[in-house]
C-alpha atoms as a PDB file:
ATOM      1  CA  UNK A   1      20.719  33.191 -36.558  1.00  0.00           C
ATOM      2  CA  UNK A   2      23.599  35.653 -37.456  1.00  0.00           C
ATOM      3  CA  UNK A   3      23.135  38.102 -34.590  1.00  0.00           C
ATOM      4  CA  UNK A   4      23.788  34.986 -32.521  1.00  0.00           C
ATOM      5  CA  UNK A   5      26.713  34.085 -34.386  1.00  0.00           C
ATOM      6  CA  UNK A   6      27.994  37.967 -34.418  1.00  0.00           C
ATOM      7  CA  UNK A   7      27.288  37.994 -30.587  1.00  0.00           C
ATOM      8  CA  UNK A   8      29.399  34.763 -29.813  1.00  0.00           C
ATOM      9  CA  UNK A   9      31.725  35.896 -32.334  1.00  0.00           C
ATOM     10  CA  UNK A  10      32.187  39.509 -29.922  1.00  0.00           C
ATOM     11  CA  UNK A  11      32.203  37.135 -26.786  1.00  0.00           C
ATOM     12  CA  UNK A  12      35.462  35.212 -28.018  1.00  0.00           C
ATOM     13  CA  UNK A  13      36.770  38.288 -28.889  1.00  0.00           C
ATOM     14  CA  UNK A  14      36.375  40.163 -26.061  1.00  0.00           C
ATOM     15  CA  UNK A  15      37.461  36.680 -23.847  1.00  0.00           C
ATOM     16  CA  UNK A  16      40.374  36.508 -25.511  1.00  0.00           C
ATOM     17  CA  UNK A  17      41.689  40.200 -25.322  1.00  0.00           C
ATOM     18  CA  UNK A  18      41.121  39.459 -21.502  1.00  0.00           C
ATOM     19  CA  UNK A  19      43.105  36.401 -21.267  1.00  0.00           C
ATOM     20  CA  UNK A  20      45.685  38.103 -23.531  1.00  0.00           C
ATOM     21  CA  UNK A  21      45.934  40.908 -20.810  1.00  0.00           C
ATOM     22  CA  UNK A  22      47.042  38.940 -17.598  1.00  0.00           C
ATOM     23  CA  UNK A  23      50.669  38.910 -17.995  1.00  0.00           C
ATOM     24  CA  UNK A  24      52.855  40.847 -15.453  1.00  0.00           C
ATOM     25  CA  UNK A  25      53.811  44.294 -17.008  1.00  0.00           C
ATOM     26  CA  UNK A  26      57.241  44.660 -14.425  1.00  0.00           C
ATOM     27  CA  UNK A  27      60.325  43.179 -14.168  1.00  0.00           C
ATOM     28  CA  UNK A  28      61.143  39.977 -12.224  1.00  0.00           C
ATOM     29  CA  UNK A  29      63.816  40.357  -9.263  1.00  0.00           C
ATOM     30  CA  UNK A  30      65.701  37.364 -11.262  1.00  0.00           C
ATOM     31  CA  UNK A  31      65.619  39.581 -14.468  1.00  0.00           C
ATOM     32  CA  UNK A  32      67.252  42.614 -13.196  1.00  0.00           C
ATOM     33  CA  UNK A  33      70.531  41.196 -13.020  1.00  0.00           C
ATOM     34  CA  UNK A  34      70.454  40.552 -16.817  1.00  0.00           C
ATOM     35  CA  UNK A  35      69.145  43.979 -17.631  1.00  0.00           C
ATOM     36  CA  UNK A  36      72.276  45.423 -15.810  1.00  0.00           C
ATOM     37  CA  UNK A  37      74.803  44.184 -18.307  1.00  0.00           C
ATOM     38  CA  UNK A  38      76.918  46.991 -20.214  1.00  0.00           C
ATOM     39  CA  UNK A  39      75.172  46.026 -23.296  1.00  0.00           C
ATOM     40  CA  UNK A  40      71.668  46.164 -22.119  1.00  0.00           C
ATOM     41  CA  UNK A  41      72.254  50.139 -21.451  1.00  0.00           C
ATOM     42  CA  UNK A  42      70.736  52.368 -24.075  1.00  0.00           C
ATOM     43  CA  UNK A  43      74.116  54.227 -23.835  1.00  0.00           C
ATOM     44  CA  UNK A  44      77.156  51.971 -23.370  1.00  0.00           C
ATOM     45  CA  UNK A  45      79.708  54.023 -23.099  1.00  0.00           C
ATOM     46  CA  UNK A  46      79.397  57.444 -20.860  1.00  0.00           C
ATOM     47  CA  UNK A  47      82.068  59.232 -22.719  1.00  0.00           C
ATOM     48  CA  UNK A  48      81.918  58.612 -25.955  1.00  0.00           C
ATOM     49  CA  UNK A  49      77.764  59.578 -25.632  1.00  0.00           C
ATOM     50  CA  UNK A  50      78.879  63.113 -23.934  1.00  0.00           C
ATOM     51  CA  UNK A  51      81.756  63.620 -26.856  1.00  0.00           C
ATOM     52  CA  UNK A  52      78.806  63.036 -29.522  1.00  0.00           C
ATOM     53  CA  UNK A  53      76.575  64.716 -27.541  1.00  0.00           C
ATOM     54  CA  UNK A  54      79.412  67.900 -27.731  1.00  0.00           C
ATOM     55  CA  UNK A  55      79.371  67.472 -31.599  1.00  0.00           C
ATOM     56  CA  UNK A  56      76.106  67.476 -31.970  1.00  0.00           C
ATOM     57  CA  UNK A  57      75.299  70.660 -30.315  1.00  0.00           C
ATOM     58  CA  UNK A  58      78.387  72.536 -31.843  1.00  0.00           C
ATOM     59  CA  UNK A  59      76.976  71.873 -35.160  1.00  0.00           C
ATOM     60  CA  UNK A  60      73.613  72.975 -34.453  1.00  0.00           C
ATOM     61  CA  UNK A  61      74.499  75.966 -32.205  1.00  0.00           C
ATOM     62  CA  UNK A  62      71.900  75.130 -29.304  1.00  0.00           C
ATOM     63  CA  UNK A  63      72.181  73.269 -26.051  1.00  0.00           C
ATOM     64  CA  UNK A  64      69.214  70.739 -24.823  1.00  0.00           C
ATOM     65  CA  UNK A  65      67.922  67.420 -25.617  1.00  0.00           C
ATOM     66  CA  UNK A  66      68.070  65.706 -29.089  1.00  0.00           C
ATOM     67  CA  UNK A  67      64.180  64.497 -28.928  1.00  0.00           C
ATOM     68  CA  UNK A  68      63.338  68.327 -29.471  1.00  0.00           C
ATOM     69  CA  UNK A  69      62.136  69.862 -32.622  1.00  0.00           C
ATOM     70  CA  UNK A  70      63.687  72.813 -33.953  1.00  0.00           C
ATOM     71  CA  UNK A  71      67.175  73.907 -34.436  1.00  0.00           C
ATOM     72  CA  UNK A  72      69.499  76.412 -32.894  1.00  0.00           C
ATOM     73  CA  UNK A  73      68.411  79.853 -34.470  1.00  0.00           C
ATOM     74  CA  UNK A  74      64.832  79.890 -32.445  1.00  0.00           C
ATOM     75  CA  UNK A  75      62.774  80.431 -35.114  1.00  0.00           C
ATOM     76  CA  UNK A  76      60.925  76.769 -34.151  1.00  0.00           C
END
């Protein structure tokens, strides 16, 4: 009687991850228009990004992306 139970219990499971799993991953032509708006941009403002961007690298005496690890002297 359990392994019934356990086997039904898998079925729901795996019927609900399914049904869970149908919704549209992209963005909607009506949607795009909102997702243009100056706050909606991961950087809002151009210029002050670039001046803290300028700062940034000063201080740590290399030039490149801040997602890398490591600092300036090369001895990552």
């Amino acid at each position: 009687m359990r392994y019934v139970h356990r086997v039904a219990a898998i079925a729901a499971c795996v019927v609900a991850s399914q049904l869970t799993a149908c919704g549209s991953l992209g963005v909607e032509p009506w949607q795009r228009g909102t997702l243009a708006h100056e706050e909606m941009q991961v950087v809002s403002d151009p210029l002050e990004a670039s001046v803290d961007d300028h700062i940034y690298f000063s201080k740590e005496a290399s030039s490149g992306g801040r997602s890398y690890g490591g600092g300036g002297c090369g001895c990552n």
